[in-house]
N, C-alpha and C. Protein backbone atom coordinates (compact mmCIF):
# COMPACT_ATOMS: atom_id res chain seq x y z
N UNK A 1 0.83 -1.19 0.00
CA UNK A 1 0.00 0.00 0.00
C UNK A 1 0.87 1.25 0.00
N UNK A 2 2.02 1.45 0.88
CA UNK A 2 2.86 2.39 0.74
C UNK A 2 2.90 2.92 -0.83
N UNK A 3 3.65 2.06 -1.87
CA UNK A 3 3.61 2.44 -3.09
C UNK A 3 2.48 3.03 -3.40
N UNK A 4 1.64 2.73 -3.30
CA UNK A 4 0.08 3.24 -4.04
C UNK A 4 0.15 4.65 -3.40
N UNK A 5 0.68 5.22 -2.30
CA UNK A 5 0.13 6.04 -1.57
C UNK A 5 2.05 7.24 -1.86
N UNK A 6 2.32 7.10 -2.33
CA UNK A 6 3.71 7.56 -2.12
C UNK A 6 3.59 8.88 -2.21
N UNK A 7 2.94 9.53 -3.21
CA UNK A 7 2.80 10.77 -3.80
C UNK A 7 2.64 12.18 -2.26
N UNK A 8 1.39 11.12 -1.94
CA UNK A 8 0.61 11.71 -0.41
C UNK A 8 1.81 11.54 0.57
N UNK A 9 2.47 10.30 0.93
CA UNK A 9 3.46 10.17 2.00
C UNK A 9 4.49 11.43 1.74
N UNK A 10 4.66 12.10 0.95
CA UNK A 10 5.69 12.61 0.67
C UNK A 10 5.07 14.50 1.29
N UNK A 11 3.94 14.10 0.63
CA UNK A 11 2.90 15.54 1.21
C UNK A 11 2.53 15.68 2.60
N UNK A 12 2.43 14.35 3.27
CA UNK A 12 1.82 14.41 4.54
C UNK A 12 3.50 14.65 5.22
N UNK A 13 4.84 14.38 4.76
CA UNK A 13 5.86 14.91 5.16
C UNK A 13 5.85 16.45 5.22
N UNK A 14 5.50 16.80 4.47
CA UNK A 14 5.92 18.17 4.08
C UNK A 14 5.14 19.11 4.52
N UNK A 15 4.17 18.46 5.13
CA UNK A 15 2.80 19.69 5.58
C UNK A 15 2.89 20.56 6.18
N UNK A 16 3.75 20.39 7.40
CA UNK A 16 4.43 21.04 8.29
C UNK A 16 5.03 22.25 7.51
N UNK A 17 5.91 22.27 7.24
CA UNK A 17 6.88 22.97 6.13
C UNK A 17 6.16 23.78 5.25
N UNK A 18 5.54 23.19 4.41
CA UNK A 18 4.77 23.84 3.07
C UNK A 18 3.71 24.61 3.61
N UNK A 19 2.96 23.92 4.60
CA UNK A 19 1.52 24.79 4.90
C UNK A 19 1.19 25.12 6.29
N UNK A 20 1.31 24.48 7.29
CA UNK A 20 1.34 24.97 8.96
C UNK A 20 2.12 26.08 9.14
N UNK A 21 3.64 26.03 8.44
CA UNK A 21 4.01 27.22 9.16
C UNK A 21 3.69 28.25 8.65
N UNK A 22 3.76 28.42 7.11
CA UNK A 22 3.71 29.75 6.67
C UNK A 22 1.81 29.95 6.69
N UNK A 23 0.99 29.06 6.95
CA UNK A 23 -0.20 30.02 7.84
C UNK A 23 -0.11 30.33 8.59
N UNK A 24 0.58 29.11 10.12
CA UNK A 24 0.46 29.80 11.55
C UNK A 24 1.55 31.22 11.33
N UNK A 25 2.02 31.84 10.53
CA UNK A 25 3.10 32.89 10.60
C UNK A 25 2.09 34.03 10.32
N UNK A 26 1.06 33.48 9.14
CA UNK A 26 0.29 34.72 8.68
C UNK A 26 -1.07 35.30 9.57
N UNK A 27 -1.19 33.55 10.46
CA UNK A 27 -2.11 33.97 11.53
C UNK A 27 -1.92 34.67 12.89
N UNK A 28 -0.57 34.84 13.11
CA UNK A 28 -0.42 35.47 14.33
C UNK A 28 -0.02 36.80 13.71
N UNK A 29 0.45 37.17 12.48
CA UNK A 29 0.63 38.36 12.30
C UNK A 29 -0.44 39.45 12.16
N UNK A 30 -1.90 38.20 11.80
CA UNK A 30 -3.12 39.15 11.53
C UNK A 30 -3.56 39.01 13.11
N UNK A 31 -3.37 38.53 14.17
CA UNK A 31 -3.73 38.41 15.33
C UNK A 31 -2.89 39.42 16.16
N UNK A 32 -1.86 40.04 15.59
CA UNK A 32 -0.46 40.93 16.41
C UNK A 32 0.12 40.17 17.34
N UNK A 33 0.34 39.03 17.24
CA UNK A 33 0.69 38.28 18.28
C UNK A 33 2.33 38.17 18.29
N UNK A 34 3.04 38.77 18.74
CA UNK A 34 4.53 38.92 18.37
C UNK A 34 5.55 37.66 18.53
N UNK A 35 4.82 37.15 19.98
CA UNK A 35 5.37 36.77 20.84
C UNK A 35 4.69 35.59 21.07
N UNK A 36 3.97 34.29 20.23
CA UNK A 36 3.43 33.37 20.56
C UNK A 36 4.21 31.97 21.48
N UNK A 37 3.41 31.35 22.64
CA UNK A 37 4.54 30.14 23.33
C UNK A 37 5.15 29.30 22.15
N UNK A 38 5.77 28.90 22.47
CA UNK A 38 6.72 27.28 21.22
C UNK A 38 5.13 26.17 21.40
N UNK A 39 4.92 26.43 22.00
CA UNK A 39 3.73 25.19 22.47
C UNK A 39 2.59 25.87 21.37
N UNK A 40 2.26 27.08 21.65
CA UNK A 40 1.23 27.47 20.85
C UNK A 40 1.24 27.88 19.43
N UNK A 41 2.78 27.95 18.54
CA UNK A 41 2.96 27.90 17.55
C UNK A 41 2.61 26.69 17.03
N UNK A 42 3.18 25.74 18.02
CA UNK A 42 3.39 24.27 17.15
C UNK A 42 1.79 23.98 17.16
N UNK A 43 1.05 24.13 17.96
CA UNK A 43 -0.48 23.70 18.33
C UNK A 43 -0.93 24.71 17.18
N UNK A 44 -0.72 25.70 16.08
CA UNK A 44 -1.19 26.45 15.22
C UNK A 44 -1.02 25.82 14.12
N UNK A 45 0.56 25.30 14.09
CA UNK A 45 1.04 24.82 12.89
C UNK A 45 0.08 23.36 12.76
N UNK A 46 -0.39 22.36 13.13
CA UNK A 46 -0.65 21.35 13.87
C UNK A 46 -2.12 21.30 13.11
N UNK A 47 -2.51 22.50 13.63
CA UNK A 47 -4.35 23.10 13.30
C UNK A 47 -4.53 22.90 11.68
N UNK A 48 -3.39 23.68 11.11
CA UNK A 48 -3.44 23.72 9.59
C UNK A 48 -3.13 22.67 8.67
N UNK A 49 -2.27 21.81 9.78
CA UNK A 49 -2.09 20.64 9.10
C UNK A 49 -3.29 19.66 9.04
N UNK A 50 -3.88 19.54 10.17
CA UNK A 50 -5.10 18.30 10.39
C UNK A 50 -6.38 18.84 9.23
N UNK A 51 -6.49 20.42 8.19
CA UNK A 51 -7.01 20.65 7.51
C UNK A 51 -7.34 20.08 6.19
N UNK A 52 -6.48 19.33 6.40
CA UNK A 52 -5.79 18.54 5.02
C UNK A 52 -7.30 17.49 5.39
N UNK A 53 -7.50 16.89 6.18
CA UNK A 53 -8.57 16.03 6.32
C UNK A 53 -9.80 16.96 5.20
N UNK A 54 -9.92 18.10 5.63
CA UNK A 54 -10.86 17.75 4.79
C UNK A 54 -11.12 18.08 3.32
N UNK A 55 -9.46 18.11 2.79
CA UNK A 55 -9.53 17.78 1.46
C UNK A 55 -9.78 16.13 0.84
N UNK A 56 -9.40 15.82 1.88
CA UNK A 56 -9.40 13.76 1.84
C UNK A 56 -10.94 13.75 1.54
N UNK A 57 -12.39 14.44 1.67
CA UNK A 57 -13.40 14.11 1.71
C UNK A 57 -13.60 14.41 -0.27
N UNK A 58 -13.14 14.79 -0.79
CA UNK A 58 -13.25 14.84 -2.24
C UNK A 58 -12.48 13.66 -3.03
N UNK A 59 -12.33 12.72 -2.25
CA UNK A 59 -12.12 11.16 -2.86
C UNK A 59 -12.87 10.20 -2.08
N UNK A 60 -14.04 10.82 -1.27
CA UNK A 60 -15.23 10.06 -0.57
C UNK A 60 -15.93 9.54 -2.14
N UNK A 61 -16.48 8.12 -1.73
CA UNK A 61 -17.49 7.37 -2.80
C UNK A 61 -15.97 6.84 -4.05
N UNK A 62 -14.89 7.16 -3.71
CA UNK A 62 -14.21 6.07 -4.98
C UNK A 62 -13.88 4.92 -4.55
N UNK A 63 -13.67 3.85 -5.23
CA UNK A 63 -13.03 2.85 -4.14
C UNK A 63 -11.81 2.48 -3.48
N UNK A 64 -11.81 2.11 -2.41
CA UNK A 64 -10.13 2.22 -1.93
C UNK A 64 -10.74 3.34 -0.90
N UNK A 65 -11.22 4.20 -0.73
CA UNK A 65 -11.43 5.77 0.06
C UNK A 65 -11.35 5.16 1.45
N UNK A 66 -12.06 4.21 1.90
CA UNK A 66 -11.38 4.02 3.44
C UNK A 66 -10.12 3.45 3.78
N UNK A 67 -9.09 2.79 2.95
CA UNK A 67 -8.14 2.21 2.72
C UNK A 67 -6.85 3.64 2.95
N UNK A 68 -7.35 4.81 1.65
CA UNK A 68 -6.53 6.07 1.93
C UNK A 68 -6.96 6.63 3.35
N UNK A 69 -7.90 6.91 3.67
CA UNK A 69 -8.38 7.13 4.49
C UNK A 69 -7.24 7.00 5.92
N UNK A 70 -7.21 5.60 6.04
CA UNK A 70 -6.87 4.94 7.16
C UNK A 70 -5.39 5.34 7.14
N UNK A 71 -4.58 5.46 5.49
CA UNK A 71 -2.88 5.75 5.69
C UNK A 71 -3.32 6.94 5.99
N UNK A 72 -3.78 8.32 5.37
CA UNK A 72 -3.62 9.05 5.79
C UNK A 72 -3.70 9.87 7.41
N UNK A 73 -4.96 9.28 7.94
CA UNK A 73 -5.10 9.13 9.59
C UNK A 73 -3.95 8.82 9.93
N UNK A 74 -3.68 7.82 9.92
CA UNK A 74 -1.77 7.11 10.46
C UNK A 74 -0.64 7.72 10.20
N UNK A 75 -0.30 8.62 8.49
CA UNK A 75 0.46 9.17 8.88
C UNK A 75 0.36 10.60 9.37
N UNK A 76 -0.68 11.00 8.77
CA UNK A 76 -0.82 12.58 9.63
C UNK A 76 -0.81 12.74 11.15
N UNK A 77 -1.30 11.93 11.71
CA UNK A 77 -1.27 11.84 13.29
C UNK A 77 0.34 11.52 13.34
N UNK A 78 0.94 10.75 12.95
CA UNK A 78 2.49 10.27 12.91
C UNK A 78 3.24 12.35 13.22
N UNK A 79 3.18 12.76 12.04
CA UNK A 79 3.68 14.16 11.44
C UNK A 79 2.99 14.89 12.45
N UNK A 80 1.47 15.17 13.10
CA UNK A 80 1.71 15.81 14.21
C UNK A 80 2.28 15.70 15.18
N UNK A 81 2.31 14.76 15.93
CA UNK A 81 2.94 14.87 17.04
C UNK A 81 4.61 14.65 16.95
N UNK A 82 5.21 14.54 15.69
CA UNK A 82 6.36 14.93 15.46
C UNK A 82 6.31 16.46 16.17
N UNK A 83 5.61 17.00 15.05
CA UNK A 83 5.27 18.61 15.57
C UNK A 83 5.32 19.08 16.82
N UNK A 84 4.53 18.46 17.68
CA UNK A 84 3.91 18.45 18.92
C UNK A 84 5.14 18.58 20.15
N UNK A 85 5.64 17.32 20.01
CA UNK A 85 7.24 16.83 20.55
C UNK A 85 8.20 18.15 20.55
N UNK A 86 8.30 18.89 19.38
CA UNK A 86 9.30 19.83 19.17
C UNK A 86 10.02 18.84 18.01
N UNK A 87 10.13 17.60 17.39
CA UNK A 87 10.98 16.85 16.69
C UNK A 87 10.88 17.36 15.26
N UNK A 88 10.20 18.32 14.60
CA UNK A 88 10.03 18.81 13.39
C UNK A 88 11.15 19.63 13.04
N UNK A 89 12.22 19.84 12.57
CA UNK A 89 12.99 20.80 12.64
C UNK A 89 12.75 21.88 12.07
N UNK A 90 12.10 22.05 11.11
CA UNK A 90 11.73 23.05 10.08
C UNK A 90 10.90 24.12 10.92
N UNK A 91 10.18 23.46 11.46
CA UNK A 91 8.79 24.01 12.33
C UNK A 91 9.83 24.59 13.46
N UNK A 92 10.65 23.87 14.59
CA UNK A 92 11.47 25.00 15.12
C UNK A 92 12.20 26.23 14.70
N UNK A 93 13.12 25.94 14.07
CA UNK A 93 13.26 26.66 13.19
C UNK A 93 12.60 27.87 12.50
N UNK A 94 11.42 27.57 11.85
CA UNK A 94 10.66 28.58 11.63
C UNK A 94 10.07 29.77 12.89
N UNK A 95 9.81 28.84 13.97
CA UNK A 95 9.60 29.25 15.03
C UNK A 95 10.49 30.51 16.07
N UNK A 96 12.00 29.96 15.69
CA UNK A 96 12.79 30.79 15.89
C UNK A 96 13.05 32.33 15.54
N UNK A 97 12.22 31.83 14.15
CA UNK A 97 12.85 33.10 12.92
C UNK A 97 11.90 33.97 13.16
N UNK A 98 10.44 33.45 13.68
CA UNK A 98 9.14 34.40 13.36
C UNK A 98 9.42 35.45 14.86
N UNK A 99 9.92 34.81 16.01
CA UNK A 99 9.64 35.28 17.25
C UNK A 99 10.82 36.51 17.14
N UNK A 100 12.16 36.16 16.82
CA UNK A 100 13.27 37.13 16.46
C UNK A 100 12.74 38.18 15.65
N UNK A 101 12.05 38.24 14.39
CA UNK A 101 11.55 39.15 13.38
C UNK A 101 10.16 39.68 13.57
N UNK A 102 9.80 39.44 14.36
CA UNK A 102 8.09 40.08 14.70
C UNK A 102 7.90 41.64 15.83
């Protein structure tokens, strides 16, 4: 199943990176929030990622849909709490850069 799913494994890597941070960056800037905790960045970045669910609902009714379903649950939960942990590096990192420059 991995193979079948590779395209996504590679996206559900990257979510963090590509789309949590640079929203949670645009959401605290429209919030003035200069100064958000490490806890509450990552819990922002985290938010934007679990969004992705409900693009998964526009391959509801094909077949296989609970099959993707189920990798994607497994690895997205995997990739948050990477997040969660602090183990994301990108996401620290980013974290670093926004709190220094805000």
């Amino acid at each position: 199943m991995q193979d079948r799913y590779f395209e996504l494994e590679l996206m559900i890597e990257g979510l963090a990176k590509s789309i949590g941070v640079p929203n949670a960056n645009c959401y605290f800037r429209l919030s003035r929030k200069r100064r958000p905790s490490r806890d509450e960045y990552r819990r922002k970045v985290t938010e934007f990622m679990l969004a992705y669910m409900h693009m998964l609902d526009m391959f509801r009714g094909l077949d296989g849909f609970d099959d993707l379903k189920t990798f994607v649950d497994d690895r997205l939960r995997h990739e948050v709490e990477q997040v969660l942990k602090g183990r994301n590096k990108d996401v620290e990192k980013r974290y670093d850069y926004y709190v220094m420059n805000e």
